[in-house]
N, C-alpha and C. Protein backbone atom coordinates (compact mmCIF):
# COMPACT_ATOMS: atom_id res chain seq x y z
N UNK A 1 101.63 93.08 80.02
CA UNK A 1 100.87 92.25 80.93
C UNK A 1 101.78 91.26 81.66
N UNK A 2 102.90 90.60 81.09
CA UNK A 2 103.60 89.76 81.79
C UNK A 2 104.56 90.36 82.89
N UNK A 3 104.93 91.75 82.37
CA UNK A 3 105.53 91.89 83.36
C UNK A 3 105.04 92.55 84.98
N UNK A 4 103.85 92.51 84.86
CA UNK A 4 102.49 92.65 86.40
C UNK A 4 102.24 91.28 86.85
N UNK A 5 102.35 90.34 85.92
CA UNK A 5 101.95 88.93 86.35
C UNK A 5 103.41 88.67 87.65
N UNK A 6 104.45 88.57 86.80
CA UNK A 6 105.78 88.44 87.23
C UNK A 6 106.04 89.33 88.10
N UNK A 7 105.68 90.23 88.12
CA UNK A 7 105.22 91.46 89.76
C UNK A 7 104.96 90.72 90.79
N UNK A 8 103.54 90.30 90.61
CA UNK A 8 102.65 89.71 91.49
C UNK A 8 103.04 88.31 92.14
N UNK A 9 104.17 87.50 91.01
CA UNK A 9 104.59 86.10 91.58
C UNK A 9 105.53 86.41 92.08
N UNK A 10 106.52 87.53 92.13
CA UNK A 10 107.81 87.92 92.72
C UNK A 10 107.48 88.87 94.13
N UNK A 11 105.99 88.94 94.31
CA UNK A 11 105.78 89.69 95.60
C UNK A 11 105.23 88.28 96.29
N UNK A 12 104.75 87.52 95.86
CA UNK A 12 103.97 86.36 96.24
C UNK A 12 105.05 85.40 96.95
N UNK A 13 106.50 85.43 96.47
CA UNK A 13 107.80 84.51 96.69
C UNK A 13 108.45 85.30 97.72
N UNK A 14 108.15 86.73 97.84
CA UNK A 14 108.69 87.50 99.01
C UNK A 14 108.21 87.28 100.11
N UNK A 15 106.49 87.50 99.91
CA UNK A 15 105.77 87.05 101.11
C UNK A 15 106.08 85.81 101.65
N UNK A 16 106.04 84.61 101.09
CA UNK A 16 106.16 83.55 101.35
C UNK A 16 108.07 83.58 102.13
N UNK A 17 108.59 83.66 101.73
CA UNK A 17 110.18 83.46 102.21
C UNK A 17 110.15 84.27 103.55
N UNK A 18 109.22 85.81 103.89
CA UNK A 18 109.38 85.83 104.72
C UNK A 18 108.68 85.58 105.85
N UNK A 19 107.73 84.89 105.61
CA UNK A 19 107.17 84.03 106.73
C UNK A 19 107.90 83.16 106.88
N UNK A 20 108.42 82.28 106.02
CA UNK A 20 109.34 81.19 106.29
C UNK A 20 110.56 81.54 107.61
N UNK A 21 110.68 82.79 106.77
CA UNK A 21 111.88 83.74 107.99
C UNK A 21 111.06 82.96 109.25
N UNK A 22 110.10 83.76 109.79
CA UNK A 22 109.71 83.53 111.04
C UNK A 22 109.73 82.16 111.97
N UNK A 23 108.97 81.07 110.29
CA UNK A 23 109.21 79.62 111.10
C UNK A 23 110.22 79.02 110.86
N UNK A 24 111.61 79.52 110.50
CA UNK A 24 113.12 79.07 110.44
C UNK A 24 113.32 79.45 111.98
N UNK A 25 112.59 79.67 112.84
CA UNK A 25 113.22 80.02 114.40
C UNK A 25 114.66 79.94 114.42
N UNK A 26 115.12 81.34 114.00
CA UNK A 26 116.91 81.59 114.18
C UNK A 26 117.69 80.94 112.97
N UNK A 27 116.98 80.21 111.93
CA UNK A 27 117.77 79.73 111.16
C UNK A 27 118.12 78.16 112.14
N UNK A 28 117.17 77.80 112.89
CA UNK A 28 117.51 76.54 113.09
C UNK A 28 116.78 75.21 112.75
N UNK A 29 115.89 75.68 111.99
CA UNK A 29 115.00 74.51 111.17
C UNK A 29 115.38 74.63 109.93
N UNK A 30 115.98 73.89 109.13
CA UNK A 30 116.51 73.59 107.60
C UNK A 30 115.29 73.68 107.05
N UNK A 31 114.37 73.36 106.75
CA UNK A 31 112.97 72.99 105.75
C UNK A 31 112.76 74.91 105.40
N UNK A 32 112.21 75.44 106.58
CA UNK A 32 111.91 77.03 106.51
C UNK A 32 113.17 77.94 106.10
N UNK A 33 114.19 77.05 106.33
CA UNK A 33 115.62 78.19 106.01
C UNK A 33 115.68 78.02 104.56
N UNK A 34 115.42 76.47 103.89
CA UNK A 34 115.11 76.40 102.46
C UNK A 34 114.58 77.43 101.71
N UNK A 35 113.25 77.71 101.79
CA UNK A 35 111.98 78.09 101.91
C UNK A 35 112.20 79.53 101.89
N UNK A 36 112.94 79.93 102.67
CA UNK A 36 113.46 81.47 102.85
C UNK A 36 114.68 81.77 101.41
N UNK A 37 115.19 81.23 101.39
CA UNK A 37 116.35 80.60 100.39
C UNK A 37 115.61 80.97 99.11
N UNK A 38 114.68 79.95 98.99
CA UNK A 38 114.49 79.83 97.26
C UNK A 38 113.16 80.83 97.03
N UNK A 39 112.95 81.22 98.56
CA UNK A 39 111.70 82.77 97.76
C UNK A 39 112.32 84.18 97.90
N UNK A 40 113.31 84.33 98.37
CA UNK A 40 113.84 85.35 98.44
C UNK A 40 114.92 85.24 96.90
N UNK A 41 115.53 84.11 96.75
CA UNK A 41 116.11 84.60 95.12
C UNK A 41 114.93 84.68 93.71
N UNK A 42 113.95 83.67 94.13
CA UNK A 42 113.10 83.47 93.20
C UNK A 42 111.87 85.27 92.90
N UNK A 43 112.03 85.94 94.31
CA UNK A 43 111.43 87.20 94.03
C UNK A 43 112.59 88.36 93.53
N UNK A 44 113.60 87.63 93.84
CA UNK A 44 115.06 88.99 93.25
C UNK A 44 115.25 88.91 91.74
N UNK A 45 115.18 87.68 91.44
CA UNK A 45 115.16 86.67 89.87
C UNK A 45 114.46 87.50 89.15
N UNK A 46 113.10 87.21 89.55
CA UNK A 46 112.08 88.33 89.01
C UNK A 46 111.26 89.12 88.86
N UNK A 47 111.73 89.88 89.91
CA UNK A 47 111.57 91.75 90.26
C UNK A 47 112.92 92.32 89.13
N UNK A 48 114.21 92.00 89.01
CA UNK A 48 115.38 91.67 88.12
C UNK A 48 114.41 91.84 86.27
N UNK A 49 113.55 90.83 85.95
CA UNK A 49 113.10 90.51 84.95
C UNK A 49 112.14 91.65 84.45
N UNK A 50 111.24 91.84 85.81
CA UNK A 50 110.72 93.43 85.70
C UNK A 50 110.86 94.48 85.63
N UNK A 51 112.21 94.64 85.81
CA UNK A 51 112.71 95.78 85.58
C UNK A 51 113.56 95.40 84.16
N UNK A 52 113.83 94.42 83.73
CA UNK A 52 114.16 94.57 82.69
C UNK A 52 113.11 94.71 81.52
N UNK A 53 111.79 94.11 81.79
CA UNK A 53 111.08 94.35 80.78
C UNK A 53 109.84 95.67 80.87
N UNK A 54 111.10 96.50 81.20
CA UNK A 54 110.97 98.33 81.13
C UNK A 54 110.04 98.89 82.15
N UNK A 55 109.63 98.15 83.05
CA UNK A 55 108.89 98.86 84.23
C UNK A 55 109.94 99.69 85.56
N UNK A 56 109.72 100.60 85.40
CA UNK A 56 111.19 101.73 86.29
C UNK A 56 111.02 100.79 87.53
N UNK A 57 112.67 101.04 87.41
CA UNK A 57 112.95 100.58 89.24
C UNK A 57 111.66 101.15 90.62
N UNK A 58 111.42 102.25 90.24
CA UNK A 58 111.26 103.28 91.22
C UNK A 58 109.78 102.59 91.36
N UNK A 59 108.83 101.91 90.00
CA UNK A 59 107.48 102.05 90.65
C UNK A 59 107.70 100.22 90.72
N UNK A 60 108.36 99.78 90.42
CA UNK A 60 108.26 97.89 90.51
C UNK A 60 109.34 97.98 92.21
N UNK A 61 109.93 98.39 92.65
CA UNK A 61 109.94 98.41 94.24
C UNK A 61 108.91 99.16 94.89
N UNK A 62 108.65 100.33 94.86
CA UNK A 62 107.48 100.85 95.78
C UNK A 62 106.10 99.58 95.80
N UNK A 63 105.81 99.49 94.57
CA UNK A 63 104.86 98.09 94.52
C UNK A 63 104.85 96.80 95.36
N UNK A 64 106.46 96.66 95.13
CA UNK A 64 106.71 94.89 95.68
C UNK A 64 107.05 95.25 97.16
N UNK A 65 107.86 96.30 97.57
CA UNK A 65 107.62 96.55 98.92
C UNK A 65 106.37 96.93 99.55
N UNK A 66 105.51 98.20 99.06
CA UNK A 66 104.15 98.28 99.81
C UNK A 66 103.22 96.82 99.71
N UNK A 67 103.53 95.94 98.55
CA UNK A 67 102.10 95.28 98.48
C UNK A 67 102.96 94.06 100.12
N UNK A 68 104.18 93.83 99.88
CA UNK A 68 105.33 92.53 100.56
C UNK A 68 104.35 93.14 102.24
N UNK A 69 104.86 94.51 102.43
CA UNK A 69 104.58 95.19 103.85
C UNK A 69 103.06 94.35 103.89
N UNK A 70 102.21 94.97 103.30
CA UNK A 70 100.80 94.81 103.65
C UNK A 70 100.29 93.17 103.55
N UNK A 71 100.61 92.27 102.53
CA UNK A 71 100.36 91.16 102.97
C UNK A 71 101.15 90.02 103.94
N UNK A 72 102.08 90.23 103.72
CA UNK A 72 102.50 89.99 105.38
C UNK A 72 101.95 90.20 106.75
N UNK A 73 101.50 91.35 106.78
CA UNK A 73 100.57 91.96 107.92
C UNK A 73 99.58 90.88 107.91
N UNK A 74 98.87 91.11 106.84
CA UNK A 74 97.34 90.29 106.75
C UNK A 74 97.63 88.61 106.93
N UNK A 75 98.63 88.18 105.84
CA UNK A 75 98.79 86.68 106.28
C UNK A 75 99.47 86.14 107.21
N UNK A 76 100.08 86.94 107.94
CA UNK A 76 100.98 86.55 109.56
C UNK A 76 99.96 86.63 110.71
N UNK A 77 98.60 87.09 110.31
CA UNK A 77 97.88 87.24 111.09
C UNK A 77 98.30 87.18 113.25
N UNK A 78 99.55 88.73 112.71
CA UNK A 78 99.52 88.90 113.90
C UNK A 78 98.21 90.52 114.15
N UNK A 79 98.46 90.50 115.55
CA UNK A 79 97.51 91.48 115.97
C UNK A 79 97.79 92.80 115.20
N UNK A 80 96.67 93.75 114.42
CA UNK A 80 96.99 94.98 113.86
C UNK A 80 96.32 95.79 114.56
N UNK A 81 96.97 97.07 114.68
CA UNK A 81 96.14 97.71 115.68
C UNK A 81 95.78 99.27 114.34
N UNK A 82 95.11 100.81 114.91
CA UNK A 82 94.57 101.32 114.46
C UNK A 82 95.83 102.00 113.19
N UNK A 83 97.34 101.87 113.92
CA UNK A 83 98.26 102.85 113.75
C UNK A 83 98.96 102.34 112.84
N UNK A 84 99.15 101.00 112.88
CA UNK A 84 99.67 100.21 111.82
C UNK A 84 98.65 100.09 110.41
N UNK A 85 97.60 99.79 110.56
CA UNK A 85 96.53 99.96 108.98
C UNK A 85 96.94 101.55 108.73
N UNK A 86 97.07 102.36 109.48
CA UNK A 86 97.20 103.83 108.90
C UNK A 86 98.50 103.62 107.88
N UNK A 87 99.33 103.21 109.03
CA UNK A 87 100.19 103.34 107.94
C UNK A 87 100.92 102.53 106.95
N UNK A 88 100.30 101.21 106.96
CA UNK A 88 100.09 100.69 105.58
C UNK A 88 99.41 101.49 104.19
N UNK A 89 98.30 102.25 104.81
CA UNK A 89 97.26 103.00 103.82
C UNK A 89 98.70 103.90 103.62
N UNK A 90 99.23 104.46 104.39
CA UNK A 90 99.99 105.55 104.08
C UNK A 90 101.48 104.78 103.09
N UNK A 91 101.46 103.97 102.94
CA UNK A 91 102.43 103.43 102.34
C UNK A 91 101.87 103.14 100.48
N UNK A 92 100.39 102.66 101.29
CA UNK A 92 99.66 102.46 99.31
C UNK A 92 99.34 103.88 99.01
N UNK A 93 99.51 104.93 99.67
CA UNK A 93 99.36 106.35 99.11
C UNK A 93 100.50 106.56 98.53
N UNK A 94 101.59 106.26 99.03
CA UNK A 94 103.16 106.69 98.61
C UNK A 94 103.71 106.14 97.23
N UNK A 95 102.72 104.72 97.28
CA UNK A 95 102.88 104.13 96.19
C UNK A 95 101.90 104.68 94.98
N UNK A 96 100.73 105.32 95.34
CA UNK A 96 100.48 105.72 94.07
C UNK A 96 100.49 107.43 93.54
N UNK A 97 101.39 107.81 94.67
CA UNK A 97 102.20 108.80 94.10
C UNK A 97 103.43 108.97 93.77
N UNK A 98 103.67 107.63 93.78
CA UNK A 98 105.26 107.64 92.84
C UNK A 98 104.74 107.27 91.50
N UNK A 99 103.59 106.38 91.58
CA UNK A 99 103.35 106.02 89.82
C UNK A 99 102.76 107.07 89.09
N UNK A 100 102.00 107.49 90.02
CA UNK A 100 101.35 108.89 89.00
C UNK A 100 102.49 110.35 88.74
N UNK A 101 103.60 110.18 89.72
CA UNK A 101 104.68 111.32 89.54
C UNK A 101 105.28 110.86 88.69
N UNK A 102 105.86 109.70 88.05
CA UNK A 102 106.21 108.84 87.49
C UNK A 102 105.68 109.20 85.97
N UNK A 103 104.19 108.41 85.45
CA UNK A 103 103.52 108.84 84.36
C UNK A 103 103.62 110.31 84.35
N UNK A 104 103.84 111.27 84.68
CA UNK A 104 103.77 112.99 84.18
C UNK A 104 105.21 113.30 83.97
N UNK A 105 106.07 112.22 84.51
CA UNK A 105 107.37 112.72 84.01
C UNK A 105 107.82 112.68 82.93
């Protein structure tokens, strides 16, 4: 169980750092370049921890990247159009056919 919790706060520190990306405009506001700084090590820290506490590389990135892709989308609340939700969906498909190829291996 801890190591889904620690999933979820290490996708949560991704999202966050990279919005920060956006309002660091070029890396010229210090506060957001912070911000980018300490959520981008704080999600490497422990995605790192998750994989050490035996969840495969292969399904704790497909996870933290498809879920990072898709809420970003939603909380940047820029415009989504029909082609982009496709292929987000097509990204949470990819992801749960690596976990289920994964479990039969």
């Amino acid at each position: 169980m801890l190591k889904w919790i620690l999933l979820t706060v290490a996708i949560g520190a991704e999202v966050f750092a990279t919005l920060c990306l956006r309002a660091s405009d070029g890396f010229t506001k210090p506060l957001p370049v912070a911000g980018l700084a300490l959520g981008f090590c704080t999600a490497l820290y422990l995605e790192s921890v998750v994989i050490r506490l035996a969840l495969p590389v292969a399904i704790t990135y497909a996870i933290w990247a498809g879920a990072g892709i898709a809420l970003v989308a939603i909380v940047s609340r820029d415009p989504l159009n029909v082609a982009m939700v496709v292929g987000m969906a097509l990204i949470a498909a990819g992801v749960c056919v690596v976990s289920v190829a994964h479990a039969h291996a």
